[in-house]
N, C-alpha and C. Protein backbone atom coordinates (compact mmCIF):
# COMPACT_ATOMS: atom_id res chain seq x y z
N UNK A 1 372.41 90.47 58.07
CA UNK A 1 371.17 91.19 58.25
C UNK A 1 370.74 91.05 59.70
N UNK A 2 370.83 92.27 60.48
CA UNK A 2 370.61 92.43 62.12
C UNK A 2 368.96 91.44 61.65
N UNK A 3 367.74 91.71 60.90
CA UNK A 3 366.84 91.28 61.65
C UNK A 3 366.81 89.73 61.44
N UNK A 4 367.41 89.00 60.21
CA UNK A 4 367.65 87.93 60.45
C UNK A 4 368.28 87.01 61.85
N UNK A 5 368.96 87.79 62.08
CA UNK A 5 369.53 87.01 63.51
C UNK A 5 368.27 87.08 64.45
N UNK A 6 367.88 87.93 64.85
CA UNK A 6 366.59 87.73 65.59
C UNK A 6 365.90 86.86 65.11
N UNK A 7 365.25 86.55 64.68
CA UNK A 7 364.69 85.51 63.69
C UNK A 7 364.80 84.28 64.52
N UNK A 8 363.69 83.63 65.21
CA UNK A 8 363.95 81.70 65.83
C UNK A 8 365.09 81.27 64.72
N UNK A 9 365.22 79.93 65.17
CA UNK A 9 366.03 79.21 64.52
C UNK A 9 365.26 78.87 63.25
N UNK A 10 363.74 77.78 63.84
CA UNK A 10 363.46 77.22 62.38
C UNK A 10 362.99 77.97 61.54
N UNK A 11 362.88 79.38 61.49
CA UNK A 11 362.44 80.49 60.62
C UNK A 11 364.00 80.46 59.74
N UNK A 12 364.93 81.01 60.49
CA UNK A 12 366.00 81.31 59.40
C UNK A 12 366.64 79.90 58.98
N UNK A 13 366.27 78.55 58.87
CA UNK A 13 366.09 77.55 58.30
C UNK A 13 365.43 77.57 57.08
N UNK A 14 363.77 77.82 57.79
CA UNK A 14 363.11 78.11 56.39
C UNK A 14 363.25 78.82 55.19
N UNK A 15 364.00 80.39 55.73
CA UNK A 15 364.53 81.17 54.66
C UNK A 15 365.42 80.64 54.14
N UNK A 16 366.58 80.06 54.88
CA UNK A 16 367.73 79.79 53.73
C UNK A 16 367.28 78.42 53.08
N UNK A 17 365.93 77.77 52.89
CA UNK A 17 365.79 76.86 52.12
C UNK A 17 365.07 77.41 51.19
N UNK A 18 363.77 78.26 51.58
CA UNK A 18 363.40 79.26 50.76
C UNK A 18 364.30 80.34 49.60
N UNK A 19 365.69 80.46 49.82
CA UNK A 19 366.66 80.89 49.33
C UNK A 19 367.15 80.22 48.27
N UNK A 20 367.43 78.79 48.61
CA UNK A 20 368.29 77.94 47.97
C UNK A 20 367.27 77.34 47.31
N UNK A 21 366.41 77.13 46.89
CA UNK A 21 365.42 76.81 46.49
C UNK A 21 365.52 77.54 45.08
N UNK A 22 364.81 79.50 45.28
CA UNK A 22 364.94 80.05 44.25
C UNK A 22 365.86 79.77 43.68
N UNK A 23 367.45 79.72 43.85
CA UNK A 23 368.89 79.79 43.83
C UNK A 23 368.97 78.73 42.44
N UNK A 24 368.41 77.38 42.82
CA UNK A 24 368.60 76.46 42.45
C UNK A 24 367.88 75.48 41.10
N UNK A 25 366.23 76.05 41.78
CA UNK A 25 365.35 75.98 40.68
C UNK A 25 364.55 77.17 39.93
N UNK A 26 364.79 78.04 40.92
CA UNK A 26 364.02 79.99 40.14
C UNK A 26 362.66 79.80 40.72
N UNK A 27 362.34 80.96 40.57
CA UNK A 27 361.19 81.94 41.30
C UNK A 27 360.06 81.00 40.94
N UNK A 28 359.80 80.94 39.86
CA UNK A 28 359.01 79.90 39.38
C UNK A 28 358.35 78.69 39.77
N UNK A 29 359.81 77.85 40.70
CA UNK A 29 359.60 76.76 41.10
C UNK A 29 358.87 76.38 42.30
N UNK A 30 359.26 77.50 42.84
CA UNK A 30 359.05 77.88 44.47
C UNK A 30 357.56 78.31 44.39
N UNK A 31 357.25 79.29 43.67
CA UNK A 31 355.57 79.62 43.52
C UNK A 31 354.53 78.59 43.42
N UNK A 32 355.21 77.29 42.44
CA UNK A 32 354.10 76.20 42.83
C UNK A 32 353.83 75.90 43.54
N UNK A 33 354.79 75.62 45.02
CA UNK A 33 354.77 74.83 46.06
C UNK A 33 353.12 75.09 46.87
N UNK A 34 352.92 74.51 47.04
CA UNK A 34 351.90 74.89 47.88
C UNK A 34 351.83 75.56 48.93
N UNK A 35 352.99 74.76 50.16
CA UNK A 35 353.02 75.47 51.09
C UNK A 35 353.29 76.93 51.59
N UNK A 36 354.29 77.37 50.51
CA UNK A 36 355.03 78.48 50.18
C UNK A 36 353.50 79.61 50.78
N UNK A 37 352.48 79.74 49.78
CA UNK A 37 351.31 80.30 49.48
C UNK A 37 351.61 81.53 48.94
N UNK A 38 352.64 81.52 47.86
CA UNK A 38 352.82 82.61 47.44
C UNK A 38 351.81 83.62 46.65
N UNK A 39 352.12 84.87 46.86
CA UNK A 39 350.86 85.54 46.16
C UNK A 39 351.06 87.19 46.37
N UNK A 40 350.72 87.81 45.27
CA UNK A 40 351.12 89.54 44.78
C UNK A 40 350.25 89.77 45.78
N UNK A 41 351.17 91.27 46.22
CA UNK A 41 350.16 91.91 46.84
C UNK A 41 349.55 92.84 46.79
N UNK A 42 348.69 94.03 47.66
CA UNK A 42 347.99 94.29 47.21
C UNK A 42 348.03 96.01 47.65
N UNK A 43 347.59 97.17 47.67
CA UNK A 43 347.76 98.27 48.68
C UNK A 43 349.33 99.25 48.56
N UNK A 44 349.24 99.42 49.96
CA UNK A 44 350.85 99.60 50.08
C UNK A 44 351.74 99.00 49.62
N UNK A 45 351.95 97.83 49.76
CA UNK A 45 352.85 96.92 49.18
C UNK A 45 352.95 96.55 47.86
N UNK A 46 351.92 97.05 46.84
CA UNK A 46 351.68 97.04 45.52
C UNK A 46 353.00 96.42 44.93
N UNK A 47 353.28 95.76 44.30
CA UNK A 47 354.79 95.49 43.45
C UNK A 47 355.35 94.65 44.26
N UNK A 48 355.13 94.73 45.53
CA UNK A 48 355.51 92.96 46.31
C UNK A 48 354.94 91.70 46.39
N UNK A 49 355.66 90.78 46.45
CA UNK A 49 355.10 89.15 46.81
C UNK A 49 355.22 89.04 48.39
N UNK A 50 354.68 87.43 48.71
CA UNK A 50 354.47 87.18 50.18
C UNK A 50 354.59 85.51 49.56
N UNK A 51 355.95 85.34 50.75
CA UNK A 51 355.48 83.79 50.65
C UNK A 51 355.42 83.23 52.33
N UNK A 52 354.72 82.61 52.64
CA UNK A 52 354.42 81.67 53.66
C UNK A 52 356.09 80.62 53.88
N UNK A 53 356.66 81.34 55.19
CA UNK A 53 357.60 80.20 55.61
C UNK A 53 357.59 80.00 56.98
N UNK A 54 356.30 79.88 58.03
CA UNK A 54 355.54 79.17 58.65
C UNK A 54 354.33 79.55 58.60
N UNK A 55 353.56 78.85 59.56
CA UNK A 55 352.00 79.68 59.87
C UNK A 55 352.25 81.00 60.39
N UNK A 56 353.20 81.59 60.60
CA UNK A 56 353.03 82.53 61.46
C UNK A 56 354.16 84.13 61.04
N UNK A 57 355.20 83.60 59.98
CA UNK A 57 356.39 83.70 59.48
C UNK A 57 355.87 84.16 57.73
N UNK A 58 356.42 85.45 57.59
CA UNK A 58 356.23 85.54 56.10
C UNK A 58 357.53 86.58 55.86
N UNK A 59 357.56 86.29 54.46
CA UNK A 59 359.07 87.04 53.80
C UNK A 59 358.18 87.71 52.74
N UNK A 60 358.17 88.86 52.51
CA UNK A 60 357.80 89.90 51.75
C UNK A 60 358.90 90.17 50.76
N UNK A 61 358.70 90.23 49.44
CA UNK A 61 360.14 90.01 48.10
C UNK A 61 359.49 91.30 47.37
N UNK A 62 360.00 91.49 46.19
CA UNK A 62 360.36 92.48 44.97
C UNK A 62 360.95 91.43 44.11
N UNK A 63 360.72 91.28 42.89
CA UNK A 63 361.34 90.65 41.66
C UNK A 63 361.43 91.22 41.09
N UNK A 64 362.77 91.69 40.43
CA UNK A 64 363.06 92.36 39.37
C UNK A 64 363.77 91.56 38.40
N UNK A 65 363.74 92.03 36.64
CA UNK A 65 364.30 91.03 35.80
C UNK A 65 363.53 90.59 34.84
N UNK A 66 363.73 89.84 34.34
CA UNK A 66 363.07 89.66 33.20
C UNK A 66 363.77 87.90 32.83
N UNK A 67 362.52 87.02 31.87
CA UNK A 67 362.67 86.31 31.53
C UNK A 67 363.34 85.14 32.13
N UNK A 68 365.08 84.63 32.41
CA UNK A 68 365.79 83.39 32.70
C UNK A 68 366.41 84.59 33.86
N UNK A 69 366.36 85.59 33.56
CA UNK A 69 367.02 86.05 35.22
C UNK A 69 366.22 87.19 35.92
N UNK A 70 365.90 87.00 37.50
CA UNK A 70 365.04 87.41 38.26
C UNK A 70 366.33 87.64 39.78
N UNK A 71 366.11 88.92 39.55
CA UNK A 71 366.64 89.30 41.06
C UNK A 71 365.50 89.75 42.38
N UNK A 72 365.72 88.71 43.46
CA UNK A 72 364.77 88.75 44.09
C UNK A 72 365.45 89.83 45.60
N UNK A 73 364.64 90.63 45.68
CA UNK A 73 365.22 91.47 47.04
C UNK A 73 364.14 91.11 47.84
N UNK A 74 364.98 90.85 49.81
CA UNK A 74 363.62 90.61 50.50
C UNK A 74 363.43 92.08 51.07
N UNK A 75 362.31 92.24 51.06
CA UNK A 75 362.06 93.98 51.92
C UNK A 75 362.16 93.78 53.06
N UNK A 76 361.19 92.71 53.75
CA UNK A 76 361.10 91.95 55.13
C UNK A 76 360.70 90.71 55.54
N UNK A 77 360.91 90.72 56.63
CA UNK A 77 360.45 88.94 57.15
C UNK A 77 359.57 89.43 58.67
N UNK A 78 358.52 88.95 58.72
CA UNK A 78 357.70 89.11 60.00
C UNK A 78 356.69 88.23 60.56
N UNK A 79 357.00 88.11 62.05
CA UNK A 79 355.21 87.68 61.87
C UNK A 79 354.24 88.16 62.03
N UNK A 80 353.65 87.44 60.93
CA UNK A 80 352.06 87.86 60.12
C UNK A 80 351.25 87.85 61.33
N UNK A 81 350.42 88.73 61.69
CA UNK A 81 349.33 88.79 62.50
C UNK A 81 347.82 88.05 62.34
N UNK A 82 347.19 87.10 62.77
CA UNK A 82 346.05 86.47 62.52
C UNK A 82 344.87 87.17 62.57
């Protein structure tokens, strides 16, 4: 993914832990986290999530699926404007 490579280093760190994470424990697990700050959104983006993988760094998802299996697509990764 061209925009991943752009991406700092400790960002595409964060994603592929953010990755392996879902991978490992599911969508589920990852939503508790705190830091994550995951949360539906709202508008345009209607039908997407947002999770926090820095202050400044967010990955925008789609979950599709049902029940024990959830396919997660990322739409994008950016930074969030304050």
């Amino acid at each position: 993914m061209k925009q991943f490579r752009k991406l700092p280093n400790e960002i595409q760190k964060a994603l592929r832990t953010w990755t392996l994470l879902i991978e490992e424990e599911g969508i589920s697990a990852m939503r508790i986290i705190p830091g994550y700050h995951d949360e539906p959104l709202k508008g345009q983006r209607q039908g997407q999530r947002s999770s926090r993988l820095s202050r400044g760094y967010r990955v925008y998802y789609k979950e599709q699926g049902q029940a024990d299996i959830a396919i997660v697509s990322v739409a994008e990764m950016n930074k969030h404007e304050y």
